[in-house]
C-alpha atoms as a PDB file:
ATOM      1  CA  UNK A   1      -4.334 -20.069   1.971  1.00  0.00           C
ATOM      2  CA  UNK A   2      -1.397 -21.400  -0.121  1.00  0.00           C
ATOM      3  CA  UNK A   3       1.701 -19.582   0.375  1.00  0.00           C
ATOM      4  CA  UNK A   4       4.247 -19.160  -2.106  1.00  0.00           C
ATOM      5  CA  UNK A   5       7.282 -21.178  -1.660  1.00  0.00           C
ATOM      6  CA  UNK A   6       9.015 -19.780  -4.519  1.00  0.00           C
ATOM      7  CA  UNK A   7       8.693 -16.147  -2.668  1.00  0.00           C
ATOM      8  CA  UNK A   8       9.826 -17.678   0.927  1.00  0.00           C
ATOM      9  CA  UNK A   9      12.881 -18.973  -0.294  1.00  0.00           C
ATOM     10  CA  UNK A  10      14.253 -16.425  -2.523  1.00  0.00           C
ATOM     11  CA  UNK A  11      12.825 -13.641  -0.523  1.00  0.00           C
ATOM     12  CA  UNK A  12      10.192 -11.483  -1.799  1.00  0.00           C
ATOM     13  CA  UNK A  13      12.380  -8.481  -1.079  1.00  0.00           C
ATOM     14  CA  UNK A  14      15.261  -9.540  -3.811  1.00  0.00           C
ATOM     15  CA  UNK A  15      13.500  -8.171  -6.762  1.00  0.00           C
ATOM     16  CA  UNK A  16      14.153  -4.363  -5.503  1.00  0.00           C
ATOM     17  CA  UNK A  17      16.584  -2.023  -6.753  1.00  0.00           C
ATOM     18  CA  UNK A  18      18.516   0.210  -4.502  1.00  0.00           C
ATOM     19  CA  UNK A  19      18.773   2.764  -7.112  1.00  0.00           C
ATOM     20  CA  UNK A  20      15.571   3.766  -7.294  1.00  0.00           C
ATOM     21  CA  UNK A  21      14.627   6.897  -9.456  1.00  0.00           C
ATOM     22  CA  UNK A  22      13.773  10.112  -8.303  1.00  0.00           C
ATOM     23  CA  UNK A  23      11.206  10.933 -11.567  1.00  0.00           C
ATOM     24  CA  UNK A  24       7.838   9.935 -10.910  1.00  0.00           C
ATOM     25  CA  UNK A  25       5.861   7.506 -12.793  1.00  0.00           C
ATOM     26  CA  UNK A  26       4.411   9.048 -16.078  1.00  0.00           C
ATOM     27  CA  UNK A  27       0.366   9.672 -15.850  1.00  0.00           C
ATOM     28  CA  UNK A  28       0.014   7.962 -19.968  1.00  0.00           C
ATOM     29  CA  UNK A  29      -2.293   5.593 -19.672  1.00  0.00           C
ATOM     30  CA  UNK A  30      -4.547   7.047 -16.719  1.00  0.00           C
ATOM     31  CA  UNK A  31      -7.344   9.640 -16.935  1.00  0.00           C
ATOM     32  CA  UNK A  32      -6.347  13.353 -15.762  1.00  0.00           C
ATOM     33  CA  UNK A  33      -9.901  13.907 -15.165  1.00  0.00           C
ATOM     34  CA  UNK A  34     -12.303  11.329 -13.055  1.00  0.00           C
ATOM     35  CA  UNK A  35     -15.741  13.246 -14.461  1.00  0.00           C
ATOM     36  CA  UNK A  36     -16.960  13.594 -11.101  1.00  0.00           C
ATOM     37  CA  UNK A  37     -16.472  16.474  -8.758  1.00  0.00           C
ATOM     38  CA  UNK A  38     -15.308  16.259  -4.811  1.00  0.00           C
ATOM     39  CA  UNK A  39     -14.539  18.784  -2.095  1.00  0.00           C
ATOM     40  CA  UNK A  40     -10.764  19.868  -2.204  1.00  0.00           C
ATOM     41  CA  UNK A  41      -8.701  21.665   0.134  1.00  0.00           C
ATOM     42  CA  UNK A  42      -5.872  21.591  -1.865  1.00  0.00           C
ATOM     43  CA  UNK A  43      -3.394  19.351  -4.267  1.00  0.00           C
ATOM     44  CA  UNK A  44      -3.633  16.221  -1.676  1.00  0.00           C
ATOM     45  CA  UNK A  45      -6.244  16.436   1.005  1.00  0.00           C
ATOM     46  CA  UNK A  46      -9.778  16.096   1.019  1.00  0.00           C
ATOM     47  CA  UNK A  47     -13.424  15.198   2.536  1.00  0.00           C
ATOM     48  CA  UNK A  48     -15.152  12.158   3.622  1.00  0.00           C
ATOM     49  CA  UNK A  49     -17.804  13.401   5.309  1.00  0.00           C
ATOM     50  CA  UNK A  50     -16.228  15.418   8.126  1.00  0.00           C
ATOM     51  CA  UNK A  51     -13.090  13.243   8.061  1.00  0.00           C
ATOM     52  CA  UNK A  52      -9.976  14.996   6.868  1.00  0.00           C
ATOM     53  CA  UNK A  53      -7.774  12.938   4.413  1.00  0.00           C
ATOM     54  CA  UNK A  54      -4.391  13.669   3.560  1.00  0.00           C
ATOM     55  CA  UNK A  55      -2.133  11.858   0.603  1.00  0.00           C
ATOM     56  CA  UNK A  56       1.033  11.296   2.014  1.00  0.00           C
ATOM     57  CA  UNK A  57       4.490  10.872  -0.568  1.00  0.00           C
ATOM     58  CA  UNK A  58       6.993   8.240   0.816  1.00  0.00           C
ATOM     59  CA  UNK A  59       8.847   8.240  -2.302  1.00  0.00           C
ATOM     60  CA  UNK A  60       9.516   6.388  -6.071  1.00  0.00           C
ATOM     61  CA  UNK A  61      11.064   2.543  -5.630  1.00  0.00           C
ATOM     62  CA  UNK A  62      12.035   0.701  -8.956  1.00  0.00           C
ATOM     63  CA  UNK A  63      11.349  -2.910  -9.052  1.00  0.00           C
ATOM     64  CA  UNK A  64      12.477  -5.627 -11.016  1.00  0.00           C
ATOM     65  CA  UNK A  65      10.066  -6.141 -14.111  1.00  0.00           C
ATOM     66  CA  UNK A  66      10.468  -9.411 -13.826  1.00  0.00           C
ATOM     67  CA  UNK A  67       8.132  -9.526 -10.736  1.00  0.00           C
ATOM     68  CA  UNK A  68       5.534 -10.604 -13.546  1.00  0.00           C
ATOM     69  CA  UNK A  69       7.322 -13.393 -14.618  1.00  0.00           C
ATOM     70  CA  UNK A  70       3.923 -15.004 -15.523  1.00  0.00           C
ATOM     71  CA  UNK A  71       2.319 -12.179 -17.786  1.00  0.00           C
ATOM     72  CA  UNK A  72       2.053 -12.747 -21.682  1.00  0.00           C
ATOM     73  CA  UNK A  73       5.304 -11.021 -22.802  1.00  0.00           C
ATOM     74  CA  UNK A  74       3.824  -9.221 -25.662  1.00  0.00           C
ATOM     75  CA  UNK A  75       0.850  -7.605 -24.114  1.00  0.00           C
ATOM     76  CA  UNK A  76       3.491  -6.442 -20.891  1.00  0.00           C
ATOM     77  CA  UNK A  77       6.485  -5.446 -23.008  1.00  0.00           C
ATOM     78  CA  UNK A  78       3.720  -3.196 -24.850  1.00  0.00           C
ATOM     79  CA  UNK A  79       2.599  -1.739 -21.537  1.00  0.00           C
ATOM     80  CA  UNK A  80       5.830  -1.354 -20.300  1.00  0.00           C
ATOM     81  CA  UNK A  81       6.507   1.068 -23.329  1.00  0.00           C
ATOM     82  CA  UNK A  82       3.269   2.867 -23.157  1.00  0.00           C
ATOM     83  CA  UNK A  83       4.057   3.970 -19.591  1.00  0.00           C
ATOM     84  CA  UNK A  84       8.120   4.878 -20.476  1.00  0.00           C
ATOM     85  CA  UNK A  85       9.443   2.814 -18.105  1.00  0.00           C
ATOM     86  CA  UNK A  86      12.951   2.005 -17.712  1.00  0.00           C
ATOM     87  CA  UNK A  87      14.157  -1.299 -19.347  1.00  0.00           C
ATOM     88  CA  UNK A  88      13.961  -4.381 -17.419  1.00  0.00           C
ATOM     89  CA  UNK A  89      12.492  -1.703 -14.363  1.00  0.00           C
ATOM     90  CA  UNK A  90       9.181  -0.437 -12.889  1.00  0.00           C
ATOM     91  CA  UNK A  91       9.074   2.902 -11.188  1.00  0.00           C
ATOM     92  CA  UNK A  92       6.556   2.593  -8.520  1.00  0.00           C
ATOM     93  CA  UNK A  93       5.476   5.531  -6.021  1.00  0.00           C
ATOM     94  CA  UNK A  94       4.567   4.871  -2.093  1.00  0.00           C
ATOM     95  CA  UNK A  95       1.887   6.644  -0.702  1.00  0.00           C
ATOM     96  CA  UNK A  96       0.646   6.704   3.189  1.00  0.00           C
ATOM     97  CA  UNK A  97      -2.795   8.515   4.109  1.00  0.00           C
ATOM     98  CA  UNK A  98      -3.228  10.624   7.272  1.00  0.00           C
ATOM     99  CA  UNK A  99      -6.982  10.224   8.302  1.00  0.00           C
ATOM    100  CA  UNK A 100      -7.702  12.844  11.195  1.00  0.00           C
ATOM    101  CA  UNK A 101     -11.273  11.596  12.382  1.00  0.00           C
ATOM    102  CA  UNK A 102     -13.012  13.458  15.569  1.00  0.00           C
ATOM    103  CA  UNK A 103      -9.676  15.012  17.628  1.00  0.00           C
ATOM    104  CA  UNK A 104      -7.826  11.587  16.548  1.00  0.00           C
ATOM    105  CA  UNK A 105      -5.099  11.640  13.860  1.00  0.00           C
ATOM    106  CA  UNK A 106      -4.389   7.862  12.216  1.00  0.00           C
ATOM    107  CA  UNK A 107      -2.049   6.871   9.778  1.00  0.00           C
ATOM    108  CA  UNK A 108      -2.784   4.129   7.310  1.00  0.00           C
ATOM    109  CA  UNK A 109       0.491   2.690   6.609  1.00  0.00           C
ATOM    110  CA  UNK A 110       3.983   4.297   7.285  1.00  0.00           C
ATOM    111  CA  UNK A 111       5.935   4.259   4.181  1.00  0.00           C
ATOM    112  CA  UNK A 112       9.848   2.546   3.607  1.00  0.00           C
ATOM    113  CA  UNK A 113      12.447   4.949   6.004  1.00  0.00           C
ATOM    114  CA  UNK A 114      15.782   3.879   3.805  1.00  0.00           C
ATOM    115  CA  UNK A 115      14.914   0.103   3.493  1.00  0.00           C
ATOM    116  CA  UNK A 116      15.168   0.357  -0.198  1.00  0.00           C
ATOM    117  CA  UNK A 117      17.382   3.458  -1.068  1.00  0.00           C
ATOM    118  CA  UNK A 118      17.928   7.316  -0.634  1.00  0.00           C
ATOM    119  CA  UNK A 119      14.760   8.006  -3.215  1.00  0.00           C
ATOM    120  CA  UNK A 120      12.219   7.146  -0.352  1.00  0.00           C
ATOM    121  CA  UNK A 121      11.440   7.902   3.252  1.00  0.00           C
ATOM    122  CA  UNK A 122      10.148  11.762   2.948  1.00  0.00           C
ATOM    123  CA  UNK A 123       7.003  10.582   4.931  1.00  0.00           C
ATOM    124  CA  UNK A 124       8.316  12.553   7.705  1.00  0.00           C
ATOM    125  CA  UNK A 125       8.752  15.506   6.100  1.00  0.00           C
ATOM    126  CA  UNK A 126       5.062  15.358   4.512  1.00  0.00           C
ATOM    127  CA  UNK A 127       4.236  15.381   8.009  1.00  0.00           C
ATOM    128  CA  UNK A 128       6.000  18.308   8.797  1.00  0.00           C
ATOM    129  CA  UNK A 129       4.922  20.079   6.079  1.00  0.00           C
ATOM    130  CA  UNK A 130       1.173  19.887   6.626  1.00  0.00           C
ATOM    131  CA  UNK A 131       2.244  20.760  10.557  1.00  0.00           C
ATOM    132  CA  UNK A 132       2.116  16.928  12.134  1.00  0.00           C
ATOM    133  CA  UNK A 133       4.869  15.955  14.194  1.00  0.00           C
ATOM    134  CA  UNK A 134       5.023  12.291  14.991  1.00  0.00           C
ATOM    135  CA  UNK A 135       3.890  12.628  18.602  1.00  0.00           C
ATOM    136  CA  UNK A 136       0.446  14.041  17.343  1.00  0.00           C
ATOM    137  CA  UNK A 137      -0.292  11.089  15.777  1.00  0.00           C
ATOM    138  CA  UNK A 138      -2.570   8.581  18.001  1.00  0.00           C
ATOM    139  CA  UNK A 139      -2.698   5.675  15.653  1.00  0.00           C
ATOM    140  CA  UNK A 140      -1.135   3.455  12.989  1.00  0.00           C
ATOM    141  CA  UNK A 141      -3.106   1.118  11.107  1.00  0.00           C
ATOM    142  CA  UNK A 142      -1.850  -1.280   8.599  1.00  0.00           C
ATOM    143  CA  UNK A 143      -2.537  -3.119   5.438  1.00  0.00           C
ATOM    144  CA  UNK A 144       0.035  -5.128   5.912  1.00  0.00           C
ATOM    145  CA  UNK A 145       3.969  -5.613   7.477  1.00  0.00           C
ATOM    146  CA  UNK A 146       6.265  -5.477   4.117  1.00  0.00           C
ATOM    147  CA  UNK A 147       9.097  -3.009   4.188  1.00  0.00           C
ATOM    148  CA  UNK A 148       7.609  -0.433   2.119  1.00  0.00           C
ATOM    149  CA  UNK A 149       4.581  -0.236   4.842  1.00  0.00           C
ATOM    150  CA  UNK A 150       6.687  -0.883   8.177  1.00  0.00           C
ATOM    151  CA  UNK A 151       9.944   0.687   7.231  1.00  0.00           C
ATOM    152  CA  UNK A 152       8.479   4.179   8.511  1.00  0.00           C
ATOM    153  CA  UNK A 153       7.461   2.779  11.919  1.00  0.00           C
ATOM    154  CA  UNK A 154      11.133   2.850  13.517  1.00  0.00           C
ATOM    155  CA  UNK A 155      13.943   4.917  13.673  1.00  0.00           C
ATOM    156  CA  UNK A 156      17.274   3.527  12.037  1.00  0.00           C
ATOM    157  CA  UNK A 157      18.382   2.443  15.243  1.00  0.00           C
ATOM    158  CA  UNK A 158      15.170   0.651  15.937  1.00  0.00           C
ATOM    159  CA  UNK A 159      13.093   3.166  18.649  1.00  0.00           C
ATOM    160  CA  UNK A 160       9.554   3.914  17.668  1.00  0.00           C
ATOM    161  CA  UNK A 161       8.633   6.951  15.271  1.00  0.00           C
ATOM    162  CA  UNK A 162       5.248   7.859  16.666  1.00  0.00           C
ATOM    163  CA  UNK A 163       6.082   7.779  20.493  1.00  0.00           C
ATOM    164  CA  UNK A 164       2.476   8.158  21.318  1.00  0.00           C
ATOM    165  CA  UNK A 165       0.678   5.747  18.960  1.00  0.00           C
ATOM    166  CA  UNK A 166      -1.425   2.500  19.564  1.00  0.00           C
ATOM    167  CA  UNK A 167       0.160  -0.127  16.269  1.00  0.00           C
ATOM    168  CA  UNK A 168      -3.339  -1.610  14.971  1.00  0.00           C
ATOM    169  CA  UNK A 169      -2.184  -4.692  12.787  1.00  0.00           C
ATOM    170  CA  UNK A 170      -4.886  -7.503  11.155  1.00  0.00           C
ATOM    171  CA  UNK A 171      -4.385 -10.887  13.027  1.00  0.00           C
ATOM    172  CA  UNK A 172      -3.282 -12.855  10.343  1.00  0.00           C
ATOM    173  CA  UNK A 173      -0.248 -10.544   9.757  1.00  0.00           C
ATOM    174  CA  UNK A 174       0.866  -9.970  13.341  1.00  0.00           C
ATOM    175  CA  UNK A 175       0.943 -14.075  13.332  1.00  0.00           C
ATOM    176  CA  UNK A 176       2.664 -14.359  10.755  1.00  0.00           C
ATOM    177  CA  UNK A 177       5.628 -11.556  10.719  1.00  0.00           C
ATOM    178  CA  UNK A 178       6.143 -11.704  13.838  1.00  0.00           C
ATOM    179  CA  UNK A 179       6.732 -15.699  13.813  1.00  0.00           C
ATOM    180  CA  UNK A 180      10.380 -17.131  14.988  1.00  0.00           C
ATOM    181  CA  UNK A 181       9.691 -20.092  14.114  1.00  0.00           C
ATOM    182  CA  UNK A 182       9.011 -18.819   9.747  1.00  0.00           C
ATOM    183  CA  UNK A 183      11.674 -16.508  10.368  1.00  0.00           C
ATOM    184  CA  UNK A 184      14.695 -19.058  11.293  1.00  0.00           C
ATOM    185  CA  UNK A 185      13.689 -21.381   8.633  1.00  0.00           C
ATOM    186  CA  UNK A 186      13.260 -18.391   5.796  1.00  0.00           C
ATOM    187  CA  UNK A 187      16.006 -18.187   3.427  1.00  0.00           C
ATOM    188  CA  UNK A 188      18.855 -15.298   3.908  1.00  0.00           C
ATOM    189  CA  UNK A 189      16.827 -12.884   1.114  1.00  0.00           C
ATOM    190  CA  UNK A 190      13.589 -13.759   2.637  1.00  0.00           C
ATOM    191  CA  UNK A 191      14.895 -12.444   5.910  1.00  0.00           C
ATOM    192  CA  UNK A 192      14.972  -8.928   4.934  1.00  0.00           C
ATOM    193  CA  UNK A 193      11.486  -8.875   4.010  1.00  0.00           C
ATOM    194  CA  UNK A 194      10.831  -9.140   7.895  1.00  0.00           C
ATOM    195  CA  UNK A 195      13.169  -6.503   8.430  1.00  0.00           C
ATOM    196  CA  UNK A 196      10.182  -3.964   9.412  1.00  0.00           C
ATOM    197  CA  UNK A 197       7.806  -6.067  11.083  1.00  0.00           C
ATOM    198  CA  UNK A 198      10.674  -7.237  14.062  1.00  0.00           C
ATOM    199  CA  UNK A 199      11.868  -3.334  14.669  1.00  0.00           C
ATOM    200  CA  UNK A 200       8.125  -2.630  14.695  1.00  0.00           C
ATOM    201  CA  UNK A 201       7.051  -5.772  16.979  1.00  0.00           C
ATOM    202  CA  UNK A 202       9.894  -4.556  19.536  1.00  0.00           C
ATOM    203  CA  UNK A 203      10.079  -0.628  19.643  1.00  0.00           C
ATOM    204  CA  UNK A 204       5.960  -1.140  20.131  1.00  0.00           C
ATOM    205  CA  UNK A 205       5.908  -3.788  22.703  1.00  0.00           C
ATOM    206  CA  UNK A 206       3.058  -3.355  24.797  1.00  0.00           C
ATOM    207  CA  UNK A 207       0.922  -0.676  22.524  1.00  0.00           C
ATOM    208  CA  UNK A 208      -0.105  -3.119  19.810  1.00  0.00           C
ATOM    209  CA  UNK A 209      -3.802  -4.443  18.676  1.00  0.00           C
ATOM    210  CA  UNK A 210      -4.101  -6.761  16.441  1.00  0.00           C
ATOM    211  CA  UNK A 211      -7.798  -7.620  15.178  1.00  0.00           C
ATOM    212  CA  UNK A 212      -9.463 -10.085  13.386  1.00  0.00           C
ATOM    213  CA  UNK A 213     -11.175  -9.892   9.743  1.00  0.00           C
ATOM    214  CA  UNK A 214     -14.926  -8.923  11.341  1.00  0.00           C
ATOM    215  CA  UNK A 215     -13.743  -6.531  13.789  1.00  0.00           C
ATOM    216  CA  UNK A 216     -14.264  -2.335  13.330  1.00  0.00           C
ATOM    217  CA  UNK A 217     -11.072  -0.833  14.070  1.00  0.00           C
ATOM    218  CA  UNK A 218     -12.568   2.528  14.950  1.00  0.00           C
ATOM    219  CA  UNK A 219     -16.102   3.943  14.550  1.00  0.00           C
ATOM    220  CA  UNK A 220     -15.883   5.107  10.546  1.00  0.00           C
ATOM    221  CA  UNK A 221     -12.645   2.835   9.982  1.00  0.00           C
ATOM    222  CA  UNK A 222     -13.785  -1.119   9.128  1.00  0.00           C
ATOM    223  CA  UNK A 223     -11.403  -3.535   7.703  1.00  0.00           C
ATOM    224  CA  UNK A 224     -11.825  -5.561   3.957  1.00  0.00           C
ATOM    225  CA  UNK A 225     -10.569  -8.839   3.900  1.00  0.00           C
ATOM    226  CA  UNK A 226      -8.356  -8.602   0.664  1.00  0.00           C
ATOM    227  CA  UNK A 227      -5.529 -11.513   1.357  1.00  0.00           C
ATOM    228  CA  UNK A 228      -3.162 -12.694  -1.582  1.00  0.00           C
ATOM    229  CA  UNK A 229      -0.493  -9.916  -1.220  1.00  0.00           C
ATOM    230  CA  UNK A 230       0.166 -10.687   1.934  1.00  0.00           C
ATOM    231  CA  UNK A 231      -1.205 -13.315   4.268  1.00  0.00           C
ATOM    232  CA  UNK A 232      -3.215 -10.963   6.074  1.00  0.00           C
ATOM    233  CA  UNK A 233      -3.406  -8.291   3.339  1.00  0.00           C
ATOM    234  CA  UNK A 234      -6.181  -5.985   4.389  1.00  0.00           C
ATOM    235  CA  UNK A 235      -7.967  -2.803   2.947  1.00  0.00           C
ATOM    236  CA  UNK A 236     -10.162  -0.456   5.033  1.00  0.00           C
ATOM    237  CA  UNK A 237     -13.441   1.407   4.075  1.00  0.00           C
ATOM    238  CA  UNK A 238     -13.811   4.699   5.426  1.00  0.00           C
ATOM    239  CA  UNK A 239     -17.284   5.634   6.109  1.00  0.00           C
ATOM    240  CA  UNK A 240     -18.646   9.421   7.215  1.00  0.00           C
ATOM    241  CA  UNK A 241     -22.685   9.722   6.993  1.00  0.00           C
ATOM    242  CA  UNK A 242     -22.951   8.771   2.410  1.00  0.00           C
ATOM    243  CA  UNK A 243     -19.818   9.037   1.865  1.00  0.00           C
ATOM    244  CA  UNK A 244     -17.306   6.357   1.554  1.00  0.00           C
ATOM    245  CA  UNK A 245     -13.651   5.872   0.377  1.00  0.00           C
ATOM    246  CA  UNK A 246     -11.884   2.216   0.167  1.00  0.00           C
ATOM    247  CA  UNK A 247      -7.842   2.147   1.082  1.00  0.00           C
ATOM    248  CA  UNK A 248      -7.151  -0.901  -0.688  1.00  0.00           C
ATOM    249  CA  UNK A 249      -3.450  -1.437   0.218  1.00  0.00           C
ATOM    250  CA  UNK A 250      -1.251  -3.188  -2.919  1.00  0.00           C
ATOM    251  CA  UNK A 251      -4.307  -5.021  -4.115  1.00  0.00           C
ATOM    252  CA  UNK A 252      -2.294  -3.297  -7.300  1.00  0.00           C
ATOM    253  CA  UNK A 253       1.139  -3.162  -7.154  1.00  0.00           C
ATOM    254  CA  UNK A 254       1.969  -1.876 -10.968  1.00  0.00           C
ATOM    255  CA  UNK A 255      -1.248   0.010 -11.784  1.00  0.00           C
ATOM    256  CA  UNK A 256       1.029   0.218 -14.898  1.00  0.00           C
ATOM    257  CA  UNK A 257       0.129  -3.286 -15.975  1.00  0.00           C
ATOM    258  CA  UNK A 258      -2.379  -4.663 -13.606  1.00  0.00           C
ATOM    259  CA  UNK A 259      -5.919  -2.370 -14.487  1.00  0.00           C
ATOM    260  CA  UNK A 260      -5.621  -3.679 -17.800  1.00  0.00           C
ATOM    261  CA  UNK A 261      -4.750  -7.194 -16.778  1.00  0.00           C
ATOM    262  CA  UNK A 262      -5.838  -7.642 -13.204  1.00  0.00           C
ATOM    263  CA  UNK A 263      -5.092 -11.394 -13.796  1.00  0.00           C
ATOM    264  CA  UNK A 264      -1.019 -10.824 -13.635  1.00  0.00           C
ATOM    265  CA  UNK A 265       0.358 -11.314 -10.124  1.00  0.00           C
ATOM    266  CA  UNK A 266       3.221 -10.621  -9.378  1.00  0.00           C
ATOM    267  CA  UNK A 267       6.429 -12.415  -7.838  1.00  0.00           C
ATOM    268  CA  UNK A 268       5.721 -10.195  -4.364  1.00  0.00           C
ATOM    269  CA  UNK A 269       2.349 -12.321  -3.722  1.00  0.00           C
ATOM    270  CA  UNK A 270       2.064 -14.829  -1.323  1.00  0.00           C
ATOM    271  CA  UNK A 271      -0.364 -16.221  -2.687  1.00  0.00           C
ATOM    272  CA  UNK A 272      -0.988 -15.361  -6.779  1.00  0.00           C
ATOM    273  CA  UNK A 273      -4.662 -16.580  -6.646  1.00  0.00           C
ATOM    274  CA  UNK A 274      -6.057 -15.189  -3.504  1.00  0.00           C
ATOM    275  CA  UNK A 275      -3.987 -11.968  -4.726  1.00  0.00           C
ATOM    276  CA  UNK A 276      -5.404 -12.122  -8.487  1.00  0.00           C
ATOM    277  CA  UNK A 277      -9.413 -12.979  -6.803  1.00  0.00           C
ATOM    278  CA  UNK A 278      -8.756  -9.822  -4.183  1.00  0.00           C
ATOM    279  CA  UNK A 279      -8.187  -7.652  -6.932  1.00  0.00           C
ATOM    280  CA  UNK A 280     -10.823  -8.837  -9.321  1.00  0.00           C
ATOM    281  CA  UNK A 281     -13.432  -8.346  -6.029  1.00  0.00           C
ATOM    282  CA  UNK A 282     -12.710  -5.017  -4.975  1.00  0.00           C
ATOM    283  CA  UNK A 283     -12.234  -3.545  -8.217  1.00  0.00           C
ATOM    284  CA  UNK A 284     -16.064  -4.763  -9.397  1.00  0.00           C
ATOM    285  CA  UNK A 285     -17.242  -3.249  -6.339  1.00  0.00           C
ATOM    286  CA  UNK A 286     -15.735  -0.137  -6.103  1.00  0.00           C
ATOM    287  CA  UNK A 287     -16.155   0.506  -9.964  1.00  0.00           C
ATOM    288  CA  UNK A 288     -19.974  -0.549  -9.839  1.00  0.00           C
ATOM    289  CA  UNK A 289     -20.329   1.540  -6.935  1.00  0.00           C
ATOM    290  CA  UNK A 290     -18.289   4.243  -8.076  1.00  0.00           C
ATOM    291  CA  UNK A 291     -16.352   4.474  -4.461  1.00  0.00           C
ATOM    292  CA  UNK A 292     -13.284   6.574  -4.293  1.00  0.00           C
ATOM    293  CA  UNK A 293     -10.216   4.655  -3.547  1.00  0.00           C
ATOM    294  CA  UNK A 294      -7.213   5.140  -2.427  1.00  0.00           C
ATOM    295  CA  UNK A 295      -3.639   2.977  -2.721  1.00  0.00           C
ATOM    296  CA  UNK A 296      -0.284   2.720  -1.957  1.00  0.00           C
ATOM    297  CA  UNK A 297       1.241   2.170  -5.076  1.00  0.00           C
ATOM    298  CA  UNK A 298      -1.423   4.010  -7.147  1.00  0.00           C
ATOM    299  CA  UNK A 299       0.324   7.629  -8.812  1.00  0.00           C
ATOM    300  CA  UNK A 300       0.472  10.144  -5.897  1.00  0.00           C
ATOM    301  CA  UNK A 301      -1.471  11.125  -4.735  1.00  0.00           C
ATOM    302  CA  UNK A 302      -3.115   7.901  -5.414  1.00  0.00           C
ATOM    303  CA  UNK A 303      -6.903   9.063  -5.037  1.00  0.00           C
ATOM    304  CA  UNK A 304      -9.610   7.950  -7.685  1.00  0.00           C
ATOM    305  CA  UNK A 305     -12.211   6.136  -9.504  1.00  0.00           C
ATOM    306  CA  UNK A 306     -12.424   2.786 -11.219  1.00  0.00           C
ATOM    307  CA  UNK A 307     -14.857   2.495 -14.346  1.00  0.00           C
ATOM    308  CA  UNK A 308     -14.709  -0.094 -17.038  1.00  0.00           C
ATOM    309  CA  UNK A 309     -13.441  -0.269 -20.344  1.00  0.00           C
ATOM    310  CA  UNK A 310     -14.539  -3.768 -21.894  1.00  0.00           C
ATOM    311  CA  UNK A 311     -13.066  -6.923 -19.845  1.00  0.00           C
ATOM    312  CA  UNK A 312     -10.808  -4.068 -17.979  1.00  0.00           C
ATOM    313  CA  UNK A 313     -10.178  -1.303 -16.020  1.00  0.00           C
ATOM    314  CA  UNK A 314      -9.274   2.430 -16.043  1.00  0.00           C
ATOM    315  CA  UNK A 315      -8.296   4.429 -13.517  1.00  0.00           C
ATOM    316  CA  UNK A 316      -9.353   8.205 -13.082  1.00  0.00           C
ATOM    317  CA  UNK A 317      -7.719  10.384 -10.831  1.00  0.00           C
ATOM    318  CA  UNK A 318      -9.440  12.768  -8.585  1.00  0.00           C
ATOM    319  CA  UNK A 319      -6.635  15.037  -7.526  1.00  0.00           C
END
């Protein structure tokens, strides 16, 4: 895999705003209904199988629109107004999923803390709402170590959130985050972006398991190769007897822009090709399959189907 230089020395973090809104991202330009029917408990959990999902709200960062500094301007600036977002700015939400299979309670991904502003960092209290205190959850799995995934993994003076978790991470990102020798020689912005990963790597010294791209991570839980985003970017399918549900991570960071061209990378890639052929894969399987999926910077809750619409995509909601 190539990585991008341009991203390790300016820092693949620079491009966020710390004023973030608090609005959420307008639905226009996604289905409100996926033409399909599932089992719902309520606004944002639901069945796979006998495993218990929950959508999990983290919060609304705005990122620089220039993060798609390669996209045809005409075709984005359009998109850009068809979805009302703010000038020069993309509102983006950040979602976490609580998977409770058997007695065991997982979370995929942790959400931001106050990395990037006051607007995020209310996955604690979507815990608390739905009556999980960190302690009851025996697992963290993630897609990968940026911020917005980490952030929630340590308190802001660095001891561990979930006191009673194992910290499953893919290989290929544990390598590489947690490298001193890529850290030292990253540039001052790029630096931040590993802000997570170190808290994480220290307050979880000792309860950490890192696995490669073949390995199951738990009976149910198997990991999809999906690198580009991130070195080691990784989605997970969820399996439970027929039924099936892909987590695919930020195979789609703007789903403003990037169902209709899943060809525009963005500036947060390492790698804009691996990223771009990631996306193009899982979104032909899951939309000739028709598997649910699930992502973290999909409109909370996040939860639908892909179908196509000529050489593109659309994305129905199924909450």
């Amino acid at each position: 895999m190539t990585f991008n230089r341009r991203a390790f020395l300016q820092g693949s973090g620079a491009a966020l705003s710390g004023t973030a809104l608090a609005s959420g991202v307008p639905s226009m330009g996604f289905a409100q209904s996926p033409g399909r029917t599932m089992v719902m408990n309520d606004s944002k959990t639901w069945m796979i199988g006998d495993i218990r999902c929950t959508a999990l709200f983290d919060g609304i960062v705005q990122v620089d629109a220039a993060i798609f500094d390669t996209a045809e301007p005409e075709a984005f600036a359009m998109l850009m107004e068809q979805t009302h977002q703010p000038q020069g700015k993309i509102n983006l939400d950040v979602n976490a999923y609580l998977l409770e299979i058997g007695t065991q309670k997982l979370l995929i991904d942790t959400g931001t803390r106050d990395l990037y502003g006051p607007t995020l960092g209310r996955l604690p209290d979507q815990l608390a709402a739905i009556g999980v205190s960190a302690d009851h959850i025996d697992k963290v799995v993630l897609t990968h170590m940026h911020n917005d995934h980490t952030g929630g993994l340590t308190s802001a003076t660095g001891s561990a959130v979930f006191t009673n978790a194992e910290l499953i991470v893919p290989a290929a990102e544990w390598d590489f985050w947690t490298n001193e020798a890529i850290y030292a020689n990253a540039s001052d912005g790029f630096r931040f972006s590993f802000t997570g990963a170190r808290a994480a790597a220290a307050a979880y010294a000792g309860k950490v398991r890192v696995f490669g791209a073949r390995d199951e991570v738990l009976p149910g839980l198997s990991p999809i190769s999906l690198p580009g985003h991130s070195i080691g970017h990784t989605g997970y399918r969820l399996s439970a007897g027929s039924d099936q549900m892909v987590i695919w991570g930020d195979c789609v960071v703007s789903p403003q822009v990037q169902f209709d061209h899943p060809e525009w990378a963005s500036t947060f890639d390492a790698d804009a090709a691996s990223s771009i052929a990631s996306r193009r894969r899982i979104f032909d399987e899951t939309a000739t399959d028709m598997i649910l999926v699930a992502g973290m910077h999909l409109p909370f809750p996040g939860v639908g189907y892909l179908s196509r619409r000529g050489g593109r995509f659309r994305f129905d909601p199924a909450i």
